[in-house]
Protein backbone atom coordinates (compact mmCIF):
# COMPACT_ATOMS: atom_id res chain seq x y z
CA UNK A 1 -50.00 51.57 15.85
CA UNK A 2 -50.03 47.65 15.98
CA UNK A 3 -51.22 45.40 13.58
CA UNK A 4 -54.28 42.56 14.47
CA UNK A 5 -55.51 39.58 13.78
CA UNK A 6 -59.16 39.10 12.99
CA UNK A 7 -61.64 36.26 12.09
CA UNK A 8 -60.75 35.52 8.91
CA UNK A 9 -58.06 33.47 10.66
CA UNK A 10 -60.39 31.36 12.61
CA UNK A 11 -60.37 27.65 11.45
CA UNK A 12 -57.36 28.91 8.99
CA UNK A 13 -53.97 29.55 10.66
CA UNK A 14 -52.12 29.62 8.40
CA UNK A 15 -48.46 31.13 9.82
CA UNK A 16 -46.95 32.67 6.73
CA UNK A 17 -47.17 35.34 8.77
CA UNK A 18 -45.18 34.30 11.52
CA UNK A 19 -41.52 33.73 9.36
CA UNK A 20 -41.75 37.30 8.11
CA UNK A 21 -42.73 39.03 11.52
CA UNK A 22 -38.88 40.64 12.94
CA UNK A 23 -40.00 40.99 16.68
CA UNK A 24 -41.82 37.25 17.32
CA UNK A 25 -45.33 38.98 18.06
CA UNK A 26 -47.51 36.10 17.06
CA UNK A 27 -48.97 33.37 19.72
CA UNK A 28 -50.70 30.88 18.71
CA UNK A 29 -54.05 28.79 19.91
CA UNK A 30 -55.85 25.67 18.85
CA UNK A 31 -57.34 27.38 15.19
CA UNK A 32 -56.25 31.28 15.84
CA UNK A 33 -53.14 33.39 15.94
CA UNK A 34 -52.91 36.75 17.33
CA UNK A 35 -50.23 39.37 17.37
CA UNK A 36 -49.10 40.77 21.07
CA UNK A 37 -49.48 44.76 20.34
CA UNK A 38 -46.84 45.49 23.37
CA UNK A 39 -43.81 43.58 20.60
CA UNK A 40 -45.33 44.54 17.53
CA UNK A 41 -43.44 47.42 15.71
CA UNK A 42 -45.82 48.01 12.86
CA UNK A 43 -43.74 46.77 9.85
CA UNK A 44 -46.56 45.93 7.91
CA UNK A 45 -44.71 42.93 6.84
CA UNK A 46 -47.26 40.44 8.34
CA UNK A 47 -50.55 41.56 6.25
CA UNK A 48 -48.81 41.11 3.23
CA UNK A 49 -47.93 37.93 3.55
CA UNK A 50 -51.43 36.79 5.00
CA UNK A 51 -53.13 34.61 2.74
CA UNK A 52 -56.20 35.18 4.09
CA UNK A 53 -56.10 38.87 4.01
CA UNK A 54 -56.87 38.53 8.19
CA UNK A 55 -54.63 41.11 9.41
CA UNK A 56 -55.07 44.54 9.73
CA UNK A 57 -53.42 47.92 11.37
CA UNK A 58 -55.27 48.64 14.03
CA UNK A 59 -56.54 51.66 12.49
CA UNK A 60 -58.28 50.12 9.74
CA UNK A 61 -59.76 47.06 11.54
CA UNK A 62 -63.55 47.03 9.97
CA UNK A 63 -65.90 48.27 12.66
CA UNK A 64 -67.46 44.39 12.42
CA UNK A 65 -63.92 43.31 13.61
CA UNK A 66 -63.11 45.98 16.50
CA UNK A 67 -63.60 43.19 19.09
CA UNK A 68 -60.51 41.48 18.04
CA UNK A 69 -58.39 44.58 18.90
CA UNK A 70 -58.62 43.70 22.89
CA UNK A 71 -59.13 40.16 21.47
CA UNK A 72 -55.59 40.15 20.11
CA UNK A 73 -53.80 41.86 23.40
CA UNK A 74 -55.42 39.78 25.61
CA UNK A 75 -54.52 36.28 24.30
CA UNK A 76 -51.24 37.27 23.37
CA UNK A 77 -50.28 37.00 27.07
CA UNK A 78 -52.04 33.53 27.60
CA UNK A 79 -50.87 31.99 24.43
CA UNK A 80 -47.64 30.66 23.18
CA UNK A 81 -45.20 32.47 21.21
CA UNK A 82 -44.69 31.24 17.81
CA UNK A 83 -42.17 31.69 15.28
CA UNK A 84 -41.64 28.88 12.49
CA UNK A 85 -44.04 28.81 9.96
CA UNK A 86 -46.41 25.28 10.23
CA UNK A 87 -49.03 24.03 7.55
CA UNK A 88 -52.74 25.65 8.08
CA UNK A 89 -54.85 23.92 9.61
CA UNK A 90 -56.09 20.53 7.73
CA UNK A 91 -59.52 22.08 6.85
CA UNK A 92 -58.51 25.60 5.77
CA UNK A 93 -59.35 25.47 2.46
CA UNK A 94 -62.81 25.46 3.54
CA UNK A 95 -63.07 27.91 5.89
CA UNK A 96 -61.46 30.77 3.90
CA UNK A 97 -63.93 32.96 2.60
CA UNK A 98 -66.31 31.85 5.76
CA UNK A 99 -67.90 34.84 7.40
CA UNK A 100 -69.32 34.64 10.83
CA UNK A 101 -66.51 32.49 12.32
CA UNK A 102 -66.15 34.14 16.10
CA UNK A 103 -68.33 31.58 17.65
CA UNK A 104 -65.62 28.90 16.15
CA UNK A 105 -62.83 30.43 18.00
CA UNK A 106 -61.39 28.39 20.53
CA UNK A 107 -59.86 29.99 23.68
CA UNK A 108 -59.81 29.29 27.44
């Protein structure tokens, strides 16, 4: 099992997150993080500490969010490792709570 990162995260990042994950499986893009499945170990001490309530084992990913499973894996090996916490991004606060926030992603 691996834990993922879904759209609730979009337009959000915030990285508390990141400082409690043991094996450095986030990466991070311009308004998204995702966690590379190959390093994580399924602590569950990442959804926890999510603020946002965006990350789920992959088990119990809603069906709406399913996408983000291969979404997660695939990015992972494109983007950046990251693992310091940083502040959210500067309009956060009003995109928590947004549904509908895919086409917002940003991603090569």
């Amino acid at each position: 099992m691996t834990y993922v990162v879904t759209e609730s995260c979009i337009n959000c990042k915030h990285t508390d997150c990141v400082e409690v994950c043991p094996t450095d499986a986030f990466h991070e893009g311009p308004n998204f993080l995702v966690i590379n499945p190959d390093l994580c170990v399924d602590c569950d001490a990442c959804a926890p500490a999510c603020p946002v309530e965006a990350i789920y084992a992959d088990a119990s990913v809603p069906d709406s969010q399913r996408k983000f499973l291969a979404l997660n894996a695939e990015l992972a090996r494109h983007w950046p490792s990251i693992n310091k916490k940083r502040d959210p991004l500067p309009d956060a606060a009003q995109w928590t709570g947004v549904s509908g926030k895919f086409d917002h992603l940003q991603h090569p």
